[in-house]
C-alpha atoms as a PDB file:
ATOM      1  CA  UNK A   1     -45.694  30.409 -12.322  1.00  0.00           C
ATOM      2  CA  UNK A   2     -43.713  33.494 -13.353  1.00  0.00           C
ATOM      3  CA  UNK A   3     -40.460  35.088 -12.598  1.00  0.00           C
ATOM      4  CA  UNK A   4     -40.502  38.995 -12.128  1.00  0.00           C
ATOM      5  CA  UNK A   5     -37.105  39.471 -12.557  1.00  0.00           C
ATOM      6  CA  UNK A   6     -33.548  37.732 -11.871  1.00  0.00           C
ATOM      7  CA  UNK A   7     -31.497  39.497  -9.048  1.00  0.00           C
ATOM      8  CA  UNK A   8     -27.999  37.860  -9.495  1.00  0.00           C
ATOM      9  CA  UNK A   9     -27.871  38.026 -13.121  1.00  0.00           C
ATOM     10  CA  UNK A  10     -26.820  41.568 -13.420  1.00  0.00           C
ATOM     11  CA  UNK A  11     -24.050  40.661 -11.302  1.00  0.00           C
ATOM     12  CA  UNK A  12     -22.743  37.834 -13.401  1.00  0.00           C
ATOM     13  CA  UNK A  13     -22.574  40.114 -16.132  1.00  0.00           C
ATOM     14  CA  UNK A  14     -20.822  43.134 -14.706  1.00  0.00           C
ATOM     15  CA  UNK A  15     -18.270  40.344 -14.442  1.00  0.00           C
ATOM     16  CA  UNK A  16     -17.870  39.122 -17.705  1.00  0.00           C
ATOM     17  CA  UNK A  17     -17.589  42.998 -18.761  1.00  0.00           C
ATOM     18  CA  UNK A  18     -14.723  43.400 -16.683  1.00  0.00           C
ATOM     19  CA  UNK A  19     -11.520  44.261 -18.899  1.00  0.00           C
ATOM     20  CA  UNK A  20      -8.940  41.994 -18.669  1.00  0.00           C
ATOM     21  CA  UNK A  21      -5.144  43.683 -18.415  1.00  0.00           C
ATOM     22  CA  UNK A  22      -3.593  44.536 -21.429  1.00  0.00           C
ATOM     23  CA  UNK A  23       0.222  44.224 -19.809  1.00  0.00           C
ATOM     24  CA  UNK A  24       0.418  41.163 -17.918  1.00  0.00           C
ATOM     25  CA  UNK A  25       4.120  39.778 -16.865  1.00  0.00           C
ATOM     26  CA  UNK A  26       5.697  36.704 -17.872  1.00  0.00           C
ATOM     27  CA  UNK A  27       5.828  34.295 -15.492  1.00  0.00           C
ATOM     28  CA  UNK A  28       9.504  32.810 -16.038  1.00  0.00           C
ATOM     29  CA  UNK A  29       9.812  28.693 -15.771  1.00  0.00           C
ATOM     30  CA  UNK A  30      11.367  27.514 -12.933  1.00  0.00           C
ATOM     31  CA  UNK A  31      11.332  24.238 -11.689  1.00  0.00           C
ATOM     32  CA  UNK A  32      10.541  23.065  -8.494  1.00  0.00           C
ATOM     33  CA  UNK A  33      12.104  21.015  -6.178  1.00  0.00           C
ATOM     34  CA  UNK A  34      11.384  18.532  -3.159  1.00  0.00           C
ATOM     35  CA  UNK A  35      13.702  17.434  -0.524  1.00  0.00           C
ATOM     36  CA  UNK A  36      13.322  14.697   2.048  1.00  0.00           C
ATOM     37  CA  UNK A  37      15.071  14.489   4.969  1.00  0.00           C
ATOM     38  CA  UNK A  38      17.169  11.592   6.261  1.00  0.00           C
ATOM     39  CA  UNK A  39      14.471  11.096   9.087  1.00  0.00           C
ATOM     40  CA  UNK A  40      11.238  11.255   6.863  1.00  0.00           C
ATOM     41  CA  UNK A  41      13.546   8.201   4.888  1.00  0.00           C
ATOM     42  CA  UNK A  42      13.885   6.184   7.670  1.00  0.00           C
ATOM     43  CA  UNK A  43      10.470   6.329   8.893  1.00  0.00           C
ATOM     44  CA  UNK A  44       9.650   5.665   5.915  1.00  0.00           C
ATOM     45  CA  UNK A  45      11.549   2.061   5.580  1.00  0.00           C
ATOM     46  CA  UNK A  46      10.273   1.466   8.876  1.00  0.00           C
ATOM     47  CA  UNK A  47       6.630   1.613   7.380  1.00  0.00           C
ATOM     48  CA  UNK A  48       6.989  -0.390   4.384  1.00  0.00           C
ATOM     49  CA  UNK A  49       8.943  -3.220   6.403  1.00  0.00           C
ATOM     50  CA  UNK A  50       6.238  -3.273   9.122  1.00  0.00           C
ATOM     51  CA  UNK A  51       3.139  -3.408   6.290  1.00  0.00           C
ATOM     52  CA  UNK A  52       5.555  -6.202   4.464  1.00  0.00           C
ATOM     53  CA  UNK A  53       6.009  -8.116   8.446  1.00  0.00           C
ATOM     54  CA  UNK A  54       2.304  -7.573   8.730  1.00  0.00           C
ATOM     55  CA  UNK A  55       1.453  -9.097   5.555  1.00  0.00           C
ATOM     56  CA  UNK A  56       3.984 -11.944   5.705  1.00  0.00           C
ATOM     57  CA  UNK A  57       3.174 -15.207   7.560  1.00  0.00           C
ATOM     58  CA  UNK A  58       5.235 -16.585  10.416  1.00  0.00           C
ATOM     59  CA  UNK A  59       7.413 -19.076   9.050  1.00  0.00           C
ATOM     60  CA  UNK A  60       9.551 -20.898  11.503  1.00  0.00           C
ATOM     61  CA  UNK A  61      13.596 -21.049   9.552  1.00  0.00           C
ATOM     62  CA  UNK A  62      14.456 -23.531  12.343  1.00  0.00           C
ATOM     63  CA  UNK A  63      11.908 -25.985  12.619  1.00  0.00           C
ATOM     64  CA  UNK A  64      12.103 -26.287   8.520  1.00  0.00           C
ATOM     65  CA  UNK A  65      15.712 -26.592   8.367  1.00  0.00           C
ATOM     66  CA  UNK A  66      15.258 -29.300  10.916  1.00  0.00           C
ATOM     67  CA  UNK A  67      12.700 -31.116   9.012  1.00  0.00           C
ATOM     68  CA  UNK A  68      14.619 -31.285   5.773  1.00  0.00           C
ATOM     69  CA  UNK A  69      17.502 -32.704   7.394  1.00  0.00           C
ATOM     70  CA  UNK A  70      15.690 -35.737   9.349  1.00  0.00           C
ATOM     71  CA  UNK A  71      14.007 -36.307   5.311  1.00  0.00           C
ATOM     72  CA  UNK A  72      16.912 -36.342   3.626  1.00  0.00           C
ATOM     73  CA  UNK A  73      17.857 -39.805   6.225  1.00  0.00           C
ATOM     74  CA  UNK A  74      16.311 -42.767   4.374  1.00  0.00           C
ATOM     75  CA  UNK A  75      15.464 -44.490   7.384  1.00  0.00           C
ATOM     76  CA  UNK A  76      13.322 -41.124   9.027  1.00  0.00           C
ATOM     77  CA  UNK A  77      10.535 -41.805   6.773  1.00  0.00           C
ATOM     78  CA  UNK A  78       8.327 -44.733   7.513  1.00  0.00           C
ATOM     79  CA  UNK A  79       4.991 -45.432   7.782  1.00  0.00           C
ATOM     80  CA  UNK A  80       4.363 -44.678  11.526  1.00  0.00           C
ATOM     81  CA  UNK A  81       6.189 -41.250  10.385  1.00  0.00           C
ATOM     82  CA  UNK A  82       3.881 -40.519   6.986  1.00  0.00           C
ATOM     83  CA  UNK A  83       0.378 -41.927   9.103  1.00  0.00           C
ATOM     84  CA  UNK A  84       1.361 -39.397  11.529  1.00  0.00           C
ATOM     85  CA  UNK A  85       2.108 -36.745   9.170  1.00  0.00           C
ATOM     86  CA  UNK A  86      -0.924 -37.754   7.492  1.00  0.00           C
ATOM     87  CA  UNK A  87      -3.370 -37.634  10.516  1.00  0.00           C
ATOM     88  CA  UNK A  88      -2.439 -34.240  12.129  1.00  0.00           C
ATOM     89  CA  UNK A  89      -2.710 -32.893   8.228  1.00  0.00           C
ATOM     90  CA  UNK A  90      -6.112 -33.861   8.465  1.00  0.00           C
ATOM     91  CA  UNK A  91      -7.317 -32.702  11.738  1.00  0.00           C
ATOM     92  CA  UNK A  92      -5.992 -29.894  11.047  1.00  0.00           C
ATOM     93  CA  UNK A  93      -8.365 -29.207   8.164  1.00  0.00           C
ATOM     94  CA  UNK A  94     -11.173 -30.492   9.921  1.00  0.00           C
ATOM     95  CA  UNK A  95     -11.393 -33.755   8.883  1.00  0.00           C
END
């Protein structure tokens, strides 16, 4: 194979011969600065609390505060009560 001649190449260099500017001006630090508005906020809060609902499993308040008062009475928990428990615990792991 053989190459007769490169066409682009003499372009590439006629850009690296370019002068570069002797006076160039300073660019003076400044900082920048971002500002959120009260709206962008809010909708904001709204989206984390919906992916934190979303990711959080229903728990019932009521029902537990009910079943930790009928354990703390001595007389709630019997064996009809724990075979119970015990039988809807398994069935409802399959077994």
């Amino acid at each position: 194979m053989m190459i007769n001649g490169v066409s682009n190449v003499t372009q590439v260099n006629n850009v690296q011969n370019l002068r570069k500017p002797e006076n160039t001006a300073k660019v003076t630090e400044s900082s920048d600065t971002v500002t959120v508005s009260k709206e962008a906020k809010e909708m904001a809060e709204i989206y984390f609390m919906d992916k934190v609902a979303a990711e959080t499993p229903d728990v019932r308040a009521d029902k537990i505060a009910e079943i930790r008062e009928k354990i703390k009475d001595p007389s709630y928990l019997n064996d009809a009560i724990i075979n119970s428990a015990a039988d809807k615990f398994l069935s409802a792991i399959g077994l």
